[in-house]
Protein backbone atom coordinates (compact mmCIF):
# COMPACT_ATOMS: atom_id res chain seq x y z
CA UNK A 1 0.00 0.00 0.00
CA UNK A 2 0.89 3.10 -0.57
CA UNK A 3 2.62 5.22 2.25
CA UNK A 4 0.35 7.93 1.72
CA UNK A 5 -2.38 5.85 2.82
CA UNK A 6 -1.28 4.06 5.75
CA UNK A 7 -4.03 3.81 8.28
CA UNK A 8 -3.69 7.40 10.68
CA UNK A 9 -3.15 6.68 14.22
CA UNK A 10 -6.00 8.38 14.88
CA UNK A 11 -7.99 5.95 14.08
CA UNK A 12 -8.49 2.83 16.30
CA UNK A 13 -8.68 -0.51 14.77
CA UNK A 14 -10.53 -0.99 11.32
CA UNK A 15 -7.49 -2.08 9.67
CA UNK A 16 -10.00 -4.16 6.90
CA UNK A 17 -11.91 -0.83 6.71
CA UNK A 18 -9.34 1.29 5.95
CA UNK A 19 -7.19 -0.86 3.38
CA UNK A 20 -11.04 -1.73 1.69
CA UNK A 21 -11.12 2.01 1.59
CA UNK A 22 -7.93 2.56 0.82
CA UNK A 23 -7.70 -0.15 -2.15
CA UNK A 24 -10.75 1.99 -3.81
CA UNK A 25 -9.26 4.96 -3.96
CA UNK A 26 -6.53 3.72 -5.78
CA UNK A 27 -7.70 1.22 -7.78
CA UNK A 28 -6.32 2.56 -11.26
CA UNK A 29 -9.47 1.97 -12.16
CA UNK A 30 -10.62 4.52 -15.63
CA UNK A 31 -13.31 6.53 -14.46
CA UNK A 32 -15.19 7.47 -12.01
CA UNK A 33 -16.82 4.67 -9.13
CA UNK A 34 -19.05 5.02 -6.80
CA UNK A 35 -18.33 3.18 -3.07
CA UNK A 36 -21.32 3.36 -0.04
CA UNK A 37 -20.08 3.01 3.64
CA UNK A 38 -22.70 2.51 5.87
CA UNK A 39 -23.27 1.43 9.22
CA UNK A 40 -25.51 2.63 12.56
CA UNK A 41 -24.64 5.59 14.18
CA UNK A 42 -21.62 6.26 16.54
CA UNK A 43 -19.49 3.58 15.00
CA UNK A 44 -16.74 6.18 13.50
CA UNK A 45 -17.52 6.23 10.49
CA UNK A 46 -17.53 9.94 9.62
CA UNK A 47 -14.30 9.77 11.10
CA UNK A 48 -12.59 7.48 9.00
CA UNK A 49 -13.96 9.16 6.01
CA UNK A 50 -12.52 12.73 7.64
CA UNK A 51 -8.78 11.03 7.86
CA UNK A 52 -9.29 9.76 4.88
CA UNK A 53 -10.07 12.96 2.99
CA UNK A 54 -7.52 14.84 4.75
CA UNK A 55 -4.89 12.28 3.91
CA UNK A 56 -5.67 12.22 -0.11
CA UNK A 57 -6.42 15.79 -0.38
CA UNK A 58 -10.43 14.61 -0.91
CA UNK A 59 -13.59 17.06 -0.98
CA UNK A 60 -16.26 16.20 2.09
CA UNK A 61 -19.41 17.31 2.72
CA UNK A 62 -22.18 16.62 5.18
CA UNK A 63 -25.53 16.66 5.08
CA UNK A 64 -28.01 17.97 7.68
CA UNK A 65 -31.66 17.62 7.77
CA UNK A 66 -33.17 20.63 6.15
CA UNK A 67 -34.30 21.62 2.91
CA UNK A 68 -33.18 20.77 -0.44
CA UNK A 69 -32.28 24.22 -1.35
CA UNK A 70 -30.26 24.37 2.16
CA UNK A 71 -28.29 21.76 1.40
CA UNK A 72 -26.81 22.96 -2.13
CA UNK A 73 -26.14 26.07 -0.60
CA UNK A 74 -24.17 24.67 1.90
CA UNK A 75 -22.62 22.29 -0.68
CA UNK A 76 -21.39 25.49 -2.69
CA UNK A 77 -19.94 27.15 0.09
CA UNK A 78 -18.38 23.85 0.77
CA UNK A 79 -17.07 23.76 -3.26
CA UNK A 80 -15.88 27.04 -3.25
CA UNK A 81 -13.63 27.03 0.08
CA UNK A 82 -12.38 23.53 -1.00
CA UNK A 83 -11.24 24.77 -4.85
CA UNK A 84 -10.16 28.43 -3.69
CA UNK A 85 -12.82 30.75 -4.50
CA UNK A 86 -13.66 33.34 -2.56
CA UNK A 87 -17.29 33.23 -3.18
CA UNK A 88 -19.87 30.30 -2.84
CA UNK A 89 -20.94 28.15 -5.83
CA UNK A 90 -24.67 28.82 -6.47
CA UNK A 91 -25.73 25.30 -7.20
CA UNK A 92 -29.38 25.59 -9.22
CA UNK A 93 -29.92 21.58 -8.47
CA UNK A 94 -28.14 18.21 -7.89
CA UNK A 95 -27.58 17.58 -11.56
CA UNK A 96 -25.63 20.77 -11.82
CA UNK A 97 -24.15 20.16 -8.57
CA UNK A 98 -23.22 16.38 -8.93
CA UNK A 99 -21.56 17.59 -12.38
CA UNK A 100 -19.12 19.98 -10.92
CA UNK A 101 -18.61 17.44 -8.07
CA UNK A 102 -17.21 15.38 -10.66
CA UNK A 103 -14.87 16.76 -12.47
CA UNK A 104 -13.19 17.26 -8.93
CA UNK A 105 -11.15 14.19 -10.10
CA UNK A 106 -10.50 15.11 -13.57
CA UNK A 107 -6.56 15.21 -12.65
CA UNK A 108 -5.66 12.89 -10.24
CA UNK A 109 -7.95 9.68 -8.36
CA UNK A 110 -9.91 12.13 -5.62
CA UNK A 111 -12.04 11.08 -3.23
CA UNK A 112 -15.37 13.16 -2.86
CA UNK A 113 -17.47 11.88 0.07
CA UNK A 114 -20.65 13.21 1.09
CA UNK A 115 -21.89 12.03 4.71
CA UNK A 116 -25.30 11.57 5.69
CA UNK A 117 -26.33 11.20 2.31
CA UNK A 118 -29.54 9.89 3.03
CA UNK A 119 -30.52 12.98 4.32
CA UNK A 120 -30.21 14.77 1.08
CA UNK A 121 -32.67 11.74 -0.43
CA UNK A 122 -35.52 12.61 1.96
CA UNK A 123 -35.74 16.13 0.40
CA UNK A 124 -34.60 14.96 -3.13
CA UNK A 125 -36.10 11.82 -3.81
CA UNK A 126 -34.85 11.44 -7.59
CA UNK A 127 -30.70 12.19 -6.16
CA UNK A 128 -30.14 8.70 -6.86
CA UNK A 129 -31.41 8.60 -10.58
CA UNK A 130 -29.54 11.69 -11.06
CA UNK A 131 -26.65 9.63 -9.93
CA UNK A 132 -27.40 6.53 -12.26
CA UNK A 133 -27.20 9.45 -15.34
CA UNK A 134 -24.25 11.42 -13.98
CA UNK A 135 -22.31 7.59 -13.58
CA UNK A 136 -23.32 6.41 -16.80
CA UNK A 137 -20.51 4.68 -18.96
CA UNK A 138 -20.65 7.22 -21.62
CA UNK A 139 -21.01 10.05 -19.48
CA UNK A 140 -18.07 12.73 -18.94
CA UNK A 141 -17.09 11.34 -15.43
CA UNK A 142 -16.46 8.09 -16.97
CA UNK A 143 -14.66 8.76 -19.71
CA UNK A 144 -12.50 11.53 -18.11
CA UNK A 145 -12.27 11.88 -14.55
CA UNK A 146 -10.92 9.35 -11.68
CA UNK A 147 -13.18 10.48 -9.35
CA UNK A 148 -13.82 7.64 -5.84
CA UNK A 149 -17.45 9.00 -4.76
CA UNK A 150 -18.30 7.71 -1.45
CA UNK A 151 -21.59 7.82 -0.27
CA UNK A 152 -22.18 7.33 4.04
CA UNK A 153 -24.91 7.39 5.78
CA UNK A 154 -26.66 6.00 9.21
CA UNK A 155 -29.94 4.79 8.30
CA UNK A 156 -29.41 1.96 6.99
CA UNK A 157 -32.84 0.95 5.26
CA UNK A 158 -32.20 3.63 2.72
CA UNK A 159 -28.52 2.72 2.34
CA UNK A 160 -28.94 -0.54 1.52
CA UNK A 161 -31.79 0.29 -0.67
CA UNK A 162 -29.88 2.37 -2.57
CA UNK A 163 -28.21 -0.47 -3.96
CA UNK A 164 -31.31 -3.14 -4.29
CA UNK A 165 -32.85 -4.87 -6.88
CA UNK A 166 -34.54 -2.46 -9.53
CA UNK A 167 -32.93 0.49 -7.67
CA UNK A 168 -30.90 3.29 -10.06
CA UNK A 169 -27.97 2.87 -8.51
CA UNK A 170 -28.12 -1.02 -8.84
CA UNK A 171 -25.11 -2.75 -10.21
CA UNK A 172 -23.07 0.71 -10.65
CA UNK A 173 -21.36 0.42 -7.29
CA UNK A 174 -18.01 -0.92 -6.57
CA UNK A 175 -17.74 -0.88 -3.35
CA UNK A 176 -20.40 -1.26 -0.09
CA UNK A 177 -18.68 -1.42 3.40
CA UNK A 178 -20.46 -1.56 6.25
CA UNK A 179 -18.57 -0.11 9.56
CA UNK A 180 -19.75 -2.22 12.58
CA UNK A 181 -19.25 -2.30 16.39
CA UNK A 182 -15.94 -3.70 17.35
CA UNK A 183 -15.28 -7.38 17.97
CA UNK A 184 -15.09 -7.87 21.65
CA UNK A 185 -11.31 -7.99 21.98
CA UNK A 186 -10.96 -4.59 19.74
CA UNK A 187 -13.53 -3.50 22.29
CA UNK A 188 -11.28 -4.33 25.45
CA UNK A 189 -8.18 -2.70 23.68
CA UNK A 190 -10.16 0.50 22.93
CA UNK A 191 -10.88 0.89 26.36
CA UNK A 192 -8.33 0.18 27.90
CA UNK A 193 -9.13 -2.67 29.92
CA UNK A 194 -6.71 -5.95 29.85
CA UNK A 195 -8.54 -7.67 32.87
CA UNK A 196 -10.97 -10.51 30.97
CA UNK A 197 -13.82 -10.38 33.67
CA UNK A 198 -13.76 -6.87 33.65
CA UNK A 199 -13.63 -6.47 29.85
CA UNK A 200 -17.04 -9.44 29.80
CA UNK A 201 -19.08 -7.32 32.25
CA UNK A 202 -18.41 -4.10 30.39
CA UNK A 203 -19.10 -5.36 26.59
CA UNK A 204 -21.94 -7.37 27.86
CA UNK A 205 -23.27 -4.04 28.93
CA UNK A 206 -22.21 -1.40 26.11
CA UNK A 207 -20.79 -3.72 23.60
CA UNK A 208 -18.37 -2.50 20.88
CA UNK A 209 -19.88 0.61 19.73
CA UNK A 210 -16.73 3.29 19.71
CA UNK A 211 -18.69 6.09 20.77
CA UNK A 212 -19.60 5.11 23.87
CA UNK A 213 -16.39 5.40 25.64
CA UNK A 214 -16.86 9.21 25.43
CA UNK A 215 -20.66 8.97 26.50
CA UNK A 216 -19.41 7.21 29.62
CA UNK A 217 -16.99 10.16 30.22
CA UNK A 218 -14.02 8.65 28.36
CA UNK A 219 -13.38 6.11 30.35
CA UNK A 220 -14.50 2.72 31.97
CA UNK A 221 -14.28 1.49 35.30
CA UNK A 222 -10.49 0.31 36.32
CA UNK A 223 -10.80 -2.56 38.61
CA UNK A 224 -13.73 -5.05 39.29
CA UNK A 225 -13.91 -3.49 42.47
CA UNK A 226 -15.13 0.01 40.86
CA UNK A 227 -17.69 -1.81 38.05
CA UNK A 228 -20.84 -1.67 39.82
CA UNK A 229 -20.37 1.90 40.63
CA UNK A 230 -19.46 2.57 37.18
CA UNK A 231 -22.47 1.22 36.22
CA UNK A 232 -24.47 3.62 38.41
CA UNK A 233 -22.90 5.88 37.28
CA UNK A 234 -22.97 5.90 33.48
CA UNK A 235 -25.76 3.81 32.41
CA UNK A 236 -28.21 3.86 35.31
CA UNK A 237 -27.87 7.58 35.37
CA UNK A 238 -30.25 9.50 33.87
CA UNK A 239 -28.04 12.26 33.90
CA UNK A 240 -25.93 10.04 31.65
CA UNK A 241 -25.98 10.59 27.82
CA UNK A 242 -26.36 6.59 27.52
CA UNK A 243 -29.36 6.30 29.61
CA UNK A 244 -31.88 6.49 26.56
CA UNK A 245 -29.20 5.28 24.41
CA UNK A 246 -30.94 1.98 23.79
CA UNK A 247 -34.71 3.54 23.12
CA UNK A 248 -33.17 5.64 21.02
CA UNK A 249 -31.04 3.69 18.62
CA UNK A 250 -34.75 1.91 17.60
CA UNK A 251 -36.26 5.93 17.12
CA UNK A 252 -33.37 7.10 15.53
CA UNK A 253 -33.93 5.07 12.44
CA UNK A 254 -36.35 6.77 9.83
CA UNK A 255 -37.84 3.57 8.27
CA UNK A 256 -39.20 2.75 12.13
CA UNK A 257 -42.62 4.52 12.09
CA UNK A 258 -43.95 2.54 14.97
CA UNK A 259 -41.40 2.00 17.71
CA UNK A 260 -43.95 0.60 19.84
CA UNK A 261 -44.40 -2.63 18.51
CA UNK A 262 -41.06 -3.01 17.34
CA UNK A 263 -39.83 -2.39 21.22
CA UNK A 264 -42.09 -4.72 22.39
CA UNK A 265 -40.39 -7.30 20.12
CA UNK A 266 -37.31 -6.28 21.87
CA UNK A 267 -38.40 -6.70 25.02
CA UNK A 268 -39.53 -10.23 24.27
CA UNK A 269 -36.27 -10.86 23.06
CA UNK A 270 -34.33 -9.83 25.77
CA UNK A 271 -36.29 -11.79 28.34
CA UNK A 272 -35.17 -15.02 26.32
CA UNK A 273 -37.62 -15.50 24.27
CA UNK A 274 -35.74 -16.27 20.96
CA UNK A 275 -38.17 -18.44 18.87
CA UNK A 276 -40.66 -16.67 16.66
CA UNK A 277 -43.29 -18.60 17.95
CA UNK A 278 -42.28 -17.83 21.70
CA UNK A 279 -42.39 -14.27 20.59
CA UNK A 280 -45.16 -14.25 19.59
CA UNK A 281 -46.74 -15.95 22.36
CA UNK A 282 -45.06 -13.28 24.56
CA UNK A 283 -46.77 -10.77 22.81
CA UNK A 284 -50.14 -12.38 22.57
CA UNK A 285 -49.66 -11.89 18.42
CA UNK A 286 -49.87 -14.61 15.68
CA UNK A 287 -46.37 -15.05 14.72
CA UNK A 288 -47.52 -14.36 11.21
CA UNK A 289 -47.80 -11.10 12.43
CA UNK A 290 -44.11 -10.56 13.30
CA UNK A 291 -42.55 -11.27 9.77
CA UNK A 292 -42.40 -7.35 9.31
CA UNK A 293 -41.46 -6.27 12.25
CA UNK A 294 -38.73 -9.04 12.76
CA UNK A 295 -37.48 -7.96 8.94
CA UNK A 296 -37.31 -4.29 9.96
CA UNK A 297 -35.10 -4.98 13.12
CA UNK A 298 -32.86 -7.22 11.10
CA UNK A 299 -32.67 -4.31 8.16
CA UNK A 300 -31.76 -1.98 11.47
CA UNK A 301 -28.75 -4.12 12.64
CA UNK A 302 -30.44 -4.68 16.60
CA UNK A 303 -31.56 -8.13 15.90
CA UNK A 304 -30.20 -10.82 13.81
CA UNK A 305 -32.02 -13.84 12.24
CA UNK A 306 -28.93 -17.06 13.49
CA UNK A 307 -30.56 -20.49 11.16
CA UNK A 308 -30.14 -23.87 13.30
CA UNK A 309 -27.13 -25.44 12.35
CA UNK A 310 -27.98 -29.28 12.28
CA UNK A 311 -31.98 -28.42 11.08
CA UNK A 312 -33.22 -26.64 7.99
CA UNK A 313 -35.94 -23.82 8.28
CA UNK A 314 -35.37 -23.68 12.36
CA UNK A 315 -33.58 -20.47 13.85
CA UNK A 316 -33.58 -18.07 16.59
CA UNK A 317 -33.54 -14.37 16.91
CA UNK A 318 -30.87 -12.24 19.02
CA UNK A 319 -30.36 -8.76 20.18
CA UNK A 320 -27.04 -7.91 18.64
CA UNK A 321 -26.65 -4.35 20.45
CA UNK A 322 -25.95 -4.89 24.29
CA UNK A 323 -27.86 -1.40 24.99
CA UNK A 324 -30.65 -2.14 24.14
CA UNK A 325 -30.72 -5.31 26.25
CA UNK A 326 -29.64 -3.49 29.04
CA UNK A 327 -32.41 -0.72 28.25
CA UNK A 328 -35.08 -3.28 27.69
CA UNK A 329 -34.44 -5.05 30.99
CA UNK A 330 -33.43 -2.77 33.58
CA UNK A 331 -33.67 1.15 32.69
CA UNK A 332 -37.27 0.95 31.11
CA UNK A 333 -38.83 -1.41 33.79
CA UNK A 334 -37.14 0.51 36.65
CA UNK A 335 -36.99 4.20 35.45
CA UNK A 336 -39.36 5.69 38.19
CA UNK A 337 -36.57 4.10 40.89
CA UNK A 338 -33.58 4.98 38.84
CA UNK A 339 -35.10 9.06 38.10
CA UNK A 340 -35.29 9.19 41.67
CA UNK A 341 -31.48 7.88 42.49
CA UNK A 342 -31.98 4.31 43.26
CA UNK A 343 -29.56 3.28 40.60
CA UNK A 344 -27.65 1.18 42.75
CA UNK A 345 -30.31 -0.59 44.36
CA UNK A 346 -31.86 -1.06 41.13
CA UNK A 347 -28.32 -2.74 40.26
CA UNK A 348 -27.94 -5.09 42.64
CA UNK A 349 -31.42 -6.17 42.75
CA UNK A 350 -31.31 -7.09 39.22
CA UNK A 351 -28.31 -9.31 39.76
CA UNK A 352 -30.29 -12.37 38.91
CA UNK A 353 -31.72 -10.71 35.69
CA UNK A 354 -28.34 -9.64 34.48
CA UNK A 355 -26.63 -13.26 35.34
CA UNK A 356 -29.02 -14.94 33.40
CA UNK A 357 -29.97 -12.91 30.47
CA UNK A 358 -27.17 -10.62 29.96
CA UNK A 359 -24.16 -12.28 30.94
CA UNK A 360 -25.14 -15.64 29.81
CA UNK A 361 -26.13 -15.24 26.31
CA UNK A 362 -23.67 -12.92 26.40
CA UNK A 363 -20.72 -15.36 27.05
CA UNK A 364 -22.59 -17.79 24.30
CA UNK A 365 -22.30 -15.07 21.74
CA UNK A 366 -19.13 -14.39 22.72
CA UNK A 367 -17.88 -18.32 22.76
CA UNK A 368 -19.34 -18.37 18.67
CA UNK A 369 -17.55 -15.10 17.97
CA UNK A 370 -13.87 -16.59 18.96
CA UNK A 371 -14.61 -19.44 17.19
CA UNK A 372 -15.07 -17.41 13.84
CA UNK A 373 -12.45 -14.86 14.58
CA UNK A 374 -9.70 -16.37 16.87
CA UNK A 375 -9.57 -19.93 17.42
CA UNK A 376 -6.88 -21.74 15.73
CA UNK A 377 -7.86 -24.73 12.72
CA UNK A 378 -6.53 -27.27 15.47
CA UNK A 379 -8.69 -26.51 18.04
CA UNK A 380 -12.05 -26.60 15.93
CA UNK A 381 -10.99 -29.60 14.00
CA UNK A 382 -10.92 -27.81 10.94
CA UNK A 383 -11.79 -24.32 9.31
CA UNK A 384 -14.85 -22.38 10.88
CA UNK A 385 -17.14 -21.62 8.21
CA UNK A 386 -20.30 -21.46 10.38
CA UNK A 387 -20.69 -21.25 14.13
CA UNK A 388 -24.34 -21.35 15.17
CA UNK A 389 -26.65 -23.06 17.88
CA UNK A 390 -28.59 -26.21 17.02
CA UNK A 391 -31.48 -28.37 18.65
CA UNK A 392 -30.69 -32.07 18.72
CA UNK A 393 -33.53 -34.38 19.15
CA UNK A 394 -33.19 -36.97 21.93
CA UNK A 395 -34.87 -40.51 22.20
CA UNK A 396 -33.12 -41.12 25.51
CA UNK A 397 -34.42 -38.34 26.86
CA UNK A 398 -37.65 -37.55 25.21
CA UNK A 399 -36.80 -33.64 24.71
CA UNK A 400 -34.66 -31.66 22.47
CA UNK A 401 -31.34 -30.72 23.63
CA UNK A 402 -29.80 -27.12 23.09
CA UNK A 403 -26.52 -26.81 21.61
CA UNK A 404 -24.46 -23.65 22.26
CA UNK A 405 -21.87 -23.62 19.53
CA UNK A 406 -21.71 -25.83 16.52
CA UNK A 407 -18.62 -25.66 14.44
CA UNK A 408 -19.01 -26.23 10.96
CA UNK A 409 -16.66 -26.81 8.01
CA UNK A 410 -17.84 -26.33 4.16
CA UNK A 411 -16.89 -29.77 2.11
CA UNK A 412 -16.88 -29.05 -1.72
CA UNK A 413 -19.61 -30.93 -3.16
CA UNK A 414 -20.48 -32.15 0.13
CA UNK A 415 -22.15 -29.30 2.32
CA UNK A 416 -21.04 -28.97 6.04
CA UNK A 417 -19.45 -31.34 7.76
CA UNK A 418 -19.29 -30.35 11.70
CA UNK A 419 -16.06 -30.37 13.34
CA UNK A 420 -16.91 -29.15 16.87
CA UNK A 421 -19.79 -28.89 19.61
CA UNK A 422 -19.42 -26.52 22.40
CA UNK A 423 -21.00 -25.52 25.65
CA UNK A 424 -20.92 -22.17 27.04
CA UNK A 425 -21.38 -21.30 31.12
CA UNK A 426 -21.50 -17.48 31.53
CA UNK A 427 -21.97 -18.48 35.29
CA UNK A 428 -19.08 -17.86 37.94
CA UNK A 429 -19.20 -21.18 38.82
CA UNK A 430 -16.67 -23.19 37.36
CA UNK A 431 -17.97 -26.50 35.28
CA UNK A 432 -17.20 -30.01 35.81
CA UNK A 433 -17.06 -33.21 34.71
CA UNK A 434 -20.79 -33.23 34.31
CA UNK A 435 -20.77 -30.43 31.40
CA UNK A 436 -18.40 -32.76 29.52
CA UNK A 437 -20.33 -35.99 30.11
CA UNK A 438 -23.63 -33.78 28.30
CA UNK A 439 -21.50 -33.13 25.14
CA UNK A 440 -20.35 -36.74 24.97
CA UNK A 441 -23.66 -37.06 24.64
CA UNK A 442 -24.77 -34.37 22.69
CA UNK A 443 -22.12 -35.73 20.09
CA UNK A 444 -23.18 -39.22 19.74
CA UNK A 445 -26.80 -37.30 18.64
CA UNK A 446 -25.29 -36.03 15.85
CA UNK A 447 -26.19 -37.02 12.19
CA UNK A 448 -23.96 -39.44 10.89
CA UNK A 449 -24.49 -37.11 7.54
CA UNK A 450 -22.78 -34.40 9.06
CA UNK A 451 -19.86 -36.28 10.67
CA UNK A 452 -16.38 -36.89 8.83
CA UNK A 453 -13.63 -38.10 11.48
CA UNK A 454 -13.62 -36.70 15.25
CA UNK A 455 -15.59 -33.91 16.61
CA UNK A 456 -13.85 -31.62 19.03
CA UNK A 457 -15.83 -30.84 22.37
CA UNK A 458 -15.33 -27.01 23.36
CA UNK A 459 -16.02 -25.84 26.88
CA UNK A 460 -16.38 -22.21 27.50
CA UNK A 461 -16.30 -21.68 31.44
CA UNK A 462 -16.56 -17.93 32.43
CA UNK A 463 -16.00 -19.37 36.00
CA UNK A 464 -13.00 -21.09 35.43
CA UNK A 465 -13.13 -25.12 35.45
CA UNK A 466 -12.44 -28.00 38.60
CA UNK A 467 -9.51 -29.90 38.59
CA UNK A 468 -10.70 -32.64 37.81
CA UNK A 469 -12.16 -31.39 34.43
CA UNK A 470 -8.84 -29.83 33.29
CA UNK A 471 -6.69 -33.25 34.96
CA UNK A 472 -9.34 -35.09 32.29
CA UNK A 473 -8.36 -32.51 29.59
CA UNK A 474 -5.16 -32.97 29.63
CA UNK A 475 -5.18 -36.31 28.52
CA UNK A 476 -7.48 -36.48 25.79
CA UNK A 477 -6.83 -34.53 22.52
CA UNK A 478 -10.78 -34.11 21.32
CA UNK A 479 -11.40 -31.64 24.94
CA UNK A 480 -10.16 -28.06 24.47
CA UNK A 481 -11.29 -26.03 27.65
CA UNK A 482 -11.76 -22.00 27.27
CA UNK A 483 -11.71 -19.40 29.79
CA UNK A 484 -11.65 -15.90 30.11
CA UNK A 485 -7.88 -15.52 29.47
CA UNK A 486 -8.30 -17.82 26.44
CA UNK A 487 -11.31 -16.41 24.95
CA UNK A 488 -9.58 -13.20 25.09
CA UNK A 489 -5.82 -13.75 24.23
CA UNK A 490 -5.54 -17.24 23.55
CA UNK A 491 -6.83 -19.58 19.96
């Protein structure tokens, strides 16, 4: 890469981001290309796109929400201090002004970003046809500029729209990145917090969203000791910028028109109900009833649709934003104690709430994630090409047993074949032989279909495991045992 484009020190992580970026710029691609970055608000990406701009000499412009005629005249004021003159640009419309935005790479390959963009298509619906024309393959931008237009924005319905089937802008594109929360051991390093248990409680509580540090004063709590003050503090506070944070990530988003249904969905979620039909019967609804709402959550990033690994058309929904766990199960059912100061009461009255459906599902997410991201081919058995839950059928039993974390591999020709089971305790207690006796089991349920030599057996213990468990270990080469330390540093 080129040195002018190494990744700023500025900017934290989002090393794929940046070279993705990065690589089209400076394609050497003839002609202009068009590139959207999108992703939900307060994940950096306005700053990226800033560093970036600064460090290729690119034109950026953001959008606010007001009127069409607003917005080019802060455009041309924009133009005009970026190219020199000493008086704005009196842009007449968006074809005019997308024209002369242009030609801004007629030289040399120039970025030109404008942020928020999907504020400019609320007041000008037909922006993105203008687009399609100015982008055409005959047009003047094609045939004579290198121009890299990059288009961000927050809401993501109308981003990725943008780009769907039938759209204008479909198939003109060349690159779509979307800029999501950190991973959870990005998160730990952005904060600044290299104790494991500390680092869990935190991103179980405010996950990996970069802007959040500074809402929680710009820094997190240092020692276990200080954690459940910190959380009185910061998020139990309604003095605290991230009190509402997690109502208002769902009423942020313009394509939400209802936010009471949709929350209530939410709130179902969060108190473990993860099955549509358990959703539904939460909610008193039919669960044909939910396919909209379920869809629009999904489109929104807070929810996300995870398929059974072992059974076709069988999957469960999760909250993928800890906030608005958190806000769903403690700030909106306690608010009247926590607006009167009772945060830490609240807090340590909920313990049993946030042990069981924060931290554990938590530490199962979590447990999946690694085994993506971080763990090594030798402990899965193989490459990680899926890691989802599953349901296996018992006879023995009569009931259906839950599966934490399957590890699959894709076989050329052959589908999946699974190379690991796993079982994750976000409990402090630490498991035992008994927890490895259950996936013995659990594996001898598996379809013979999906089997191809051994399957690993994972335990994830947030508490640690007995002696006896990791004596056991030791001596048997298909038991790999994860803790904290692991889960964090280790593969």
């Amino acid at each position: 890469m080129d040195n002018s484009l190494q990744k700023p020190e500025r900017l934290f992580g989002r090393v794929r981001e940046w070279r993705d970026l990065a690589e089209f710029v400076e394609s050497g691609q003839a002609g202009a290309t068009l590139g959207l970055v999108y992703g939900r608000r307060r994940q950096g990406k306005t700053l990226m796109l800033e560093l970036l701009a600064r460090e290729l000499g690119g034109f950026m412009f953001a959008a606010t929400q007001q009127s069409e005629r607003q917005n080019l005249a802060d455009l041309g004021e924009a133009y005009a201090e970026f190219v020199g003159l000493r008086q704005p640009v009196a842009f007449g419309s968006w074809r005019d002004a997308l024209d002369v935005l242009l030609r801004l790479g007629e030289k040399r390959a120039t970025p030109v970003i404008i942020d928020e963009f999907p504020y400019l298509v609320g007041t000008s619906p037909g922006l993105p046809s203008y687009l399609q024309r100015a982008l055409s393959p005959l047009g003047f931008a094609k045939e004579h500029t290198s121009t890299r237009l990059i288009l961000c924005g927050s809401a993501l319905t109308t981003m990725t729209q943008l780009l769907g089937g039938g759209a204008p802008l479909r198939g003109r594109a060349n690159l779509e990145l979307v800029v999501r929360p950190f991973g959870f051991r990005d998160a730990a390093v952005f904060w600044g917090i290299d104790e494991p248990e500390l680092a869990f409680r935190v991103h179980a509580l405010v996950g990996g969203t970069p802007a959040y540090l500074e809402m929680c004063g710009g820094g997190g709590p240092a020692t276990i000791e200080e954690f459940d003050a910190w959380v009185a503090r910061w998020l139990l506070n309604p003095s605290s910028v991230m009190f509402r944070e997690g109502g208002l990530l769902l009423r942020e988003e313009p394509s939400i028109t209802n936010p009471t249904s949709y929350s209530a969905v939410l709130a179902a979620l969060s108190a473990g109900n993860h099955r549509r039909s358990e959703i539904a019967s939460a909610l008193g609804r039919p669960s044909t009833a939910l396919a909209h709402i379920l869809s629009g959550l999904r489109g929104i990033g807070l929810i996300d649709q995870v398929d059974d690994a072992l059974r076709d058309k069988r999957s469960v929904f999760r909250i993928t934003e800890p906030v608005v766990r958190l806000h769903q199960l403690l700030i909106q059912r306690h608010e009247p104690e926590l607006v009167v100061g009772r945060a830490g009461q609240v807090w340590e009255g909920s313990a049993d709430t946030v042990a069981s459906k924060i931290y554990g599902p938590h530490f199962e997410d979590l447990a999946r994630e690694w085994c993506l991201r971080h763990a090594a081919r030798e402990t899965l058995g193989g490459a990680a090409t899926w890691v989802r839950p599953a349901e296996l059928p018992c006879r023995e039993h009569r009931t259906g047993h839950e599966i934490d974390v399957v590890v699959t591999e894709a076989v050329s020709f052959a589908g999946e074949r699974v190379t690991a089971i796993g079982e994750a305790k976000g409990t402090r207690a630490p498991m035992d032989l008994s927890q490895l006796g259950r996936l013995e089991h659990l594996r001898g349920l598996l379809p013979d279909g999906k089997i191809d030599g051994t399957v690993k057996l994972l335990l994830f213990g947030r508490g640690g495991f007995t002696r006896e468990l990791r004596d056991l270990a030791l001596g048997r080469s298909d038991v790999e045992l994860i803790d904290l330390d692991r889960l964090y540093t280790g593969a």
